[in-house]
N, C-alpha and C. Protein backbone atom coordinates (compact mmCIF):
# COMPACT_ATOMS: atom_id res chain seq x y z
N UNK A 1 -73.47 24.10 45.92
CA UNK A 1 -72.10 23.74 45.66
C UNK A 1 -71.20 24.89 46.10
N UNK A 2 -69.73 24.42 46.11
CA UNK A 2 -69.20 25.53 46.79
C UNK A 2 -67.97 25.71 45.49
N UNK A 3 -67.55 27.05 45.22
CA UNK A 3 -66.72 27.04 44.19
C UNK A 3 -65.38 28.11 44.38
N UNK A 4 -64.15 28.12 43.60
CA UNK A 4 -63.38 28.66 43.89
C UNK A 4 -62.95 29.41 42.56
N UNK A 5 -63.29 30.43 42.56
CA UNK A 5 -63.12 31.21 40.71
C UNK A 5 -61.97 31.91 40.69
N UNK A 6 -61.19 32.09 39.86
CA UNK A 6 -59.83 32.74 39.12
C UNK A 6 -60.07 32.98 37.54
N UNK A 7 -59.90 34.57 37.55
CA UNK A 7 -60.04 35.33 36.28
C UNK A 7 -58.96 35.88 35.95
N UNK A 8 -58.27 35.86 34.55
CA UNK A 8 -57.42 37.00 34.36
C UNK A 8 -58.00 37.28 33.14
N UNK A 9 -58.20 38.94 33.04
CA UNK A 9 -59.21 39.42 32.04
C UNK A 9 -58.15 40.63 31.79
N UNK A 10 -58.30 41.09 30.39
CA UNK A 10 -57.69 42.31 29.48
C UNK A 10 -57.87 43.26 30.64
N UNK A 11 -56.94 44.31 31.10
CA UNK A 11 -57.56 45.68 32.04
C UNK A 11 -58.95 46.30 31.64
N UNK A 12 -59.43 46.47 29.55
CA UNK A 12 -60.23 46.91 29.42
C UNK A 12 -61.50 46.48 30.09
N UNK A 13 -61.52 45.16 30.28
CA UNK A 13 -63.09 43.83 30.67
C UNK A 13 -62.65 43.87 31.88
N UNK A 14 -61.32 43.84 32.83
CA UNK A 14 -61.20 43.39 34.52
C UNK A 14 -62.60 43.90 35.46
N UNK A 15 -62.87 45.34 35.24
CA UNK A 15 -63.75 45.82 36.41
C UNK A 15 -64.94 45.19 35.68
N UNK A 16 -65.39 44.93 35.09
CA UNK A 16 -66.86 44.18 34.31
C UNK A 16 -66.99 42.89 35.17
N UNK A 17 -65.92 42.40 35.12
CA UNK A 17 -65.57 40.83 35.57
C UNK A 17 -65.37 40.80 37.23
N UNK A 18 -65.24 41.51 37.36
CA UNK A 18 -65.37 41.89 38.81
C UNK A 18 -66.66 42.50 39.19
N UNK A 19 -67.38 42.93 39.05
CA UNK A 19 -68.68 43.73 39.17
C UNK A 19 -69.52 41.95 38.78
N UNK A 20 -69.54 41.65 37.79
CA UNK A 20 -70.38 40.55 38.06
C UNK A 20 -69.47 39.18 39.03
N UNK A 21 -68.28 39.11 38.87
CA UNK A 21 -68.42 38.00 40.07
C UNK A 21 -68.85 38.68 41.41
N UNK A 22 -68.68 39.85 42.08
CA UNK A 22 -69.50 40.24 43.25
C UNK A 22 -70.52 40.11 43.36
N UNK A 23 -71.19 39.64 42.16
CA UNK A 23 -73.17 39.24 42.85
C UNK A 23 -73.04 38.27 42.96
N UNK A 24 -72.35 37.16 42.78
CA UNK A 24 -72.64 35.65 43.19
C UNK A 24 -71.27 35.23 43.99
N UNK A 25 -70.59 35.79 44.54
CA UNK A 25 -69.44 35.16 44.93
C UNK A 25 -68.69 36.12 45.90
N UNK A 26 -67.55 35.55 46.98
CA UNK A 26 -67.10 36.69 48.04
C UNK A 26 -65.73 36.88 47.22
N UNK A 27 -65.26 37.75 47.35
CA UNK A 27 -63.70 38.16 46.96
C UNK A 27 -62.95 38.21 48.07
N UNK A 28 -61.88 37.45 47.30
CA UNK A 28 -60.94 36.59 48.36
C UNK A 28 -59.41 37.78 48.41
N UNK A 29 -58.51 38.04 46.94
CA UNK A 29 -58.03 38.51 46.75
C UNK A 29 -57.86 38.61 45.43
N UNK A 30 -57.26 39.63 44.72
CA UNK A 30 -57.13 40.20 43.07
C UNK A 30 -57.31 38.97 42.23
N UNK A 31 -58.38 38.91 41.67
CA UNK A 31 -58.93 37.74 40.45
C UNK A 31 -59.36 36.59 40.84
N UNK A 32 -59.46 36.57 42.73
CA UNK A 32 -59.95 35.34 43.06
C UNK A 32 -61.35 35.07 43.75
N UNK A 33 -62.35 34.57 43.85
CA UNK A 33 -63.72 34.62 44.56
C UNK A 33 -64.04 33.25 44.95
N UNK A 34 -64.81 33.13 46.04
CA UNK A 34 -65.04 31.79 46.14
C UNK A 34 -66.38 32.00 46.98
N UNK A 35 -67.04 30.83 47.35
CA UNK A 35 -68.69 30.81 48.07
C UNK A 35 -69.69 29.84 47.41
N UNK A 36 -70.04 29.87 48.02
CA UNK A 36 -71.62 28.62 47.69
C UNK A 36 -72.53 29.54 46.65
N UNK A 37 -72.84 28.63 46.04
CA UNK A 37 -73.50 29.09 44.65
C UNK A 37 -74.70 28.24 44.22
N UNK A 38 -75.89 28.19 44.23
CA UNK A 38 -76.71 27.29 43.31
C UNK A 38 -76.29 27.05 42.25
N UNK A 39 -76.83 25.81 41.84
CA UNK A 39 -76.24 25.24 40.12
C UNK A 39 -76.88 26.52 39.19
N UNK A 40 -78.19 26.66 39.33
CA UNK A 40 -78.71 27.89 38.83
C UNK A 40 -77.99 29.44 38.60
N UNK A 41 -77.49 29.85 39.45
CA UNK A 41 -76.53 31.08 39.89
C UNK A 41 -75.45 30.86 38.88
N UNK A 42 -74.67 29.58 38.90
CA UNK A 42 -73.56 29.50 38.80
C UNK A 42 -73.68 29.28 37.18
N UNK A 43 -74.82 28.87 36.27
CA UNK A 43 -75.07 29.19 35.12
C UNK A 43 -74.87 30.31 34.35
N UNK A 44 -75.48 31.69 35.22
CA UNK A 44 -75.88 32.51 35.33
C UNK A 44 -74.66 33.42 35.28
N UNK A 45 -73.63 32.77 36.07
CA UNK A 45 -72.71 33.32 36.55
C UNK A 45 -71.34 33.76 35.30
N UNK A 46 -71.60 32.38 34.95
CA UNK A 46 -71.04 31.79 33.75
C UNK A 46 -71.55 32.24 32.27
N UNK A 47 -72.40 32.78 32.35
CA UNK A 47 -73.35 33.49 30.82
C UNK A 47 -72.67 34.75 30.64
N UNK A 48 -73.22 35.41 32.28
CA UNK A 48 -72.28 36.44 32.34
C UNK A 48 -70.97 37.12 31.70
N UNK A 49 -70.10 36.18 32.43
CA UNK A 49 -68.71 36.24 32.30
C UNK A 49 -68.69 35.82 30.75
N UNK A 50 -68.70 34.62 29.97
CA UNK A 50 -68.97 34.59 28.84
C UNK A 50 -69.24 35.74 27.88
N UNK A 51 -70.46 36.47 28.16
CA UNK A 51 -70.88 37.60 27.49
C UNK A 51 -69.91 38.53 27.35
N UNK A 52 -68.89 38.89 28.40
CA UNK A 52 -68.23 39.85 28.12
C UNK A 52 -66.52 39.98 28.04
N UNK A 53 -66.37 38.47 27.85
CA UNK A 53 -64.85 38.05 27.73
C UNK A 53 -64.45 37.68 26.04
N UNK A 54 -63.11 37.98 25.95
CA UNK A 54 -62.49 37.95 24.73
C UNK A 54 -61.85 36.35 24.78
N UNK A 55 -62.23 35.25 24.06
CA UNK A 55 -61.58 34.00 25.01
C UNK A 55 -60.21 34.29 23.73
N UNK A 56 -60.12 34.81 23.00
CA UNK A 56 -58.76 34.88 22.96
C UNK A 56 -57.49 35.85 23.44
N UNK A 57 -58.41 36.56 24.60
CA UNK A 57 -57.36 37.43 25.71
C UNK A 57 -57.59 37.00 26.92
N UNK A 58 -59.10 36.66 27.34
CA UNK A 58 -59.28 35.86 28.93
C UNK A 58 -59.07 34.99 28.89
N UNK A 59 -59.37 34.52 30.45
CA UNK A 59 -60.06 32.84 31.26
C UNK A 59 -59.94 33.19 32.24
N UNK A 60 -60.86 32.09 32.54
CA UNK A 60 -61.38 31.83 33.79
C UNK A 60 -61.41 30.49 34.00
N UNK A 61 -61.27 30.31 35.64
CA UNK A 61 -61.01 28.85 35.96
C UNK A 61 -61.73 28.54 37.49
N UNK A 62 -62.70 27.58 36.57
CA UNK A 62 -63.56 27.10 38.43
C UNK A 62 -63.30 26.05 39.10
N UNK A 63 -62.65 26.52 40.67
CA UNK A 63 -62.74 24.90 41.19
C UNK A 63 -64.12 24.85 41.51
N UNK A 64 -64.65 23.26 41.30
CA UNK A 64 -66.01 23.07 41.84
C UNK A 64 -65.82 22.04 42.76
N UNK A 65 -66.56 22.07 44.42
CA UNK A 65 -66.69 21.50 45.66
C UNK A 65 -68.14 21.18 45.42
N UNK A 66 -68.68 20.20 45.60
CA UNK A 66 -69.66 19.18 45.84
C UNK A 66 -69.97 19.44 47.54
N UNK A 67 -69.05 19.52 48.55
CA UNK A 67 -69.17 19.86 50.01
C UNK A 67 -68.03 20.44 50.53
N UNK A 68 -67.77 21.63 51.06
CA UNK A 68 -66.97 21.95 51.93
C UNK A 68 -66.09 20.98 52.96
N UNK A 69 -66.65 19.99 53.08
CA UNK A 69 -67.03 19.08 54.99
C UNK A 69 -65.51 18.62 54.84
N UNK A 70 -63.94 18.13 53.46
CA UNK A 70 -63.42 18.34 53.54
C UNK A 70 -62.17 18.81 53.07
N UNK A 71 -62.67 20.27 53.02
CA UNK A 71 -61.26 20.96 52.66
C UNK A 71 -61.46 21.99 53.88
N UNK A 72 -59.91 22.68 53.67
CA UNK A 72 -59.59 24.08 54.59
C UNK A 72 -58.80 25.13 54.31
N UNK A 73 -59.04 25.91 54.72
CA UNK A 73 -58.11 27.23 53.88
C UNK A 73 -57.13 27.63 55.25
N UNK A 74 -55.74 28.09 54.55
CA UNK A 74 -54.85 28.55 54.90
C UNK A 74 -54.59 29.79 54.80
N UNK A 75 -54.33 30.94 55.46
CA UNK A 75 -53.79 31.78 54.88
C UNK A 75 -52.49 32.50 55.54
N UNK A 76 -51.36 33.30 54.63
CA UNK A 76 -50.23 34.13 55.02
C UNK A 76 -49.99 35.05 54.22
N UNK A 77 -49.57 36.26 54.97
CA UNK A 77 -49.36 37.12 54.35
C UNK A 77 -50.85 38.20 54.78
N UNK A 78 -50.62 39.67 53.65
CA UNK A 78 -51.75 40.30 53.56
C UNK A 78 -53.04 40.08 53.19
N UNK A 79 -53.91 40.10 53.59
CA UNK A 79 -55.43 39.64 53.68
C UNK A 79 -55.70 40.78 52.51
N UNK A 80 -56.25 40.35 51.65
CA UNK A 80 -56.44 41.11 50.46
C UNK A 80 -58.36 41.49 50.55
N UNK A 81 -59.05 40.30 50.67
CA UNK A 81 -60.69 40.15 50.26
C UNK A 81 -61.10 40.76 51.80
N UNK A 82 -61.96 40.17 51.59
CA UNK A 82 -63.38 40.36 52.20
C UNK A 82 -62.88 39.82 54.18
N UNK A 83 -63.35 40.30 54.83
CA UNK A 83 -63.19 39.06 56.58
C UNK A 83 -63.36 37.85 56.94
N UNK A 84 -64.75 37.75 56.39
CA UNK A 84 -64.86 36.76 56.10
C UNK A 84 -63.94 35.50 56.04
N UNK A 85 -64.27 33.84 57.27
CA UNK A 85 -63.76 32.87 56.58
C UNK A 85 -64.47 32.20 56.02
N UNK A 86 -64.81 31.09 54.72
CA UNK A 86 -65.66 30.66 54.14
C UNK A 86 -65.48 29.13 54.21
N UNK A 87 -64.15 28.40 54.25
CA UNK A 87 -64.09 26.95 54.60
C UNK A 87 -63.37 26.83 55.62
């Protein structure tokens, strides 16, 4: 599956939350990641983040894609992430 993640986390938890979405996901720009993920991973991913969020100071929000085949990304402005294009 292909997914599109947005975090806003306390400054104390941000770099935590960032350190684990970089093992399963590309960084796009500040609080955003996106990439193909096994359902497995993305459990995983999600335990994670769980474990170390305050849900009454965070969230997080996943788009979930079933197939890439059709969407497309736009972009303007400063390129913040990674070179990478992913859809």
């Amino acid at each position: 599956m292909f997914i599109i993640l947005v975090y806003d986390f306390n400054e104390k938890r941000v770099g935590k939350a960032l350190k684990i979405c970089r093992k399963y996901l590309h960084w796009v720009q500040n609080s955003v990641f996106e990439g193909e993920i096994t359902k497995a991973n993305f459990v995983k991913l999600k335990m994670e983040l769980k474990g170390i969020m305050d849900e009454d100071e965070d969230s997080v929000i996943f788009y979930i894609f079933r197939t890439r085949q059709y969407t497309s990304r736009e972009e303007m402005g400063l390129k913040k992430g990674g070179e990478e294009l992913f859809l």
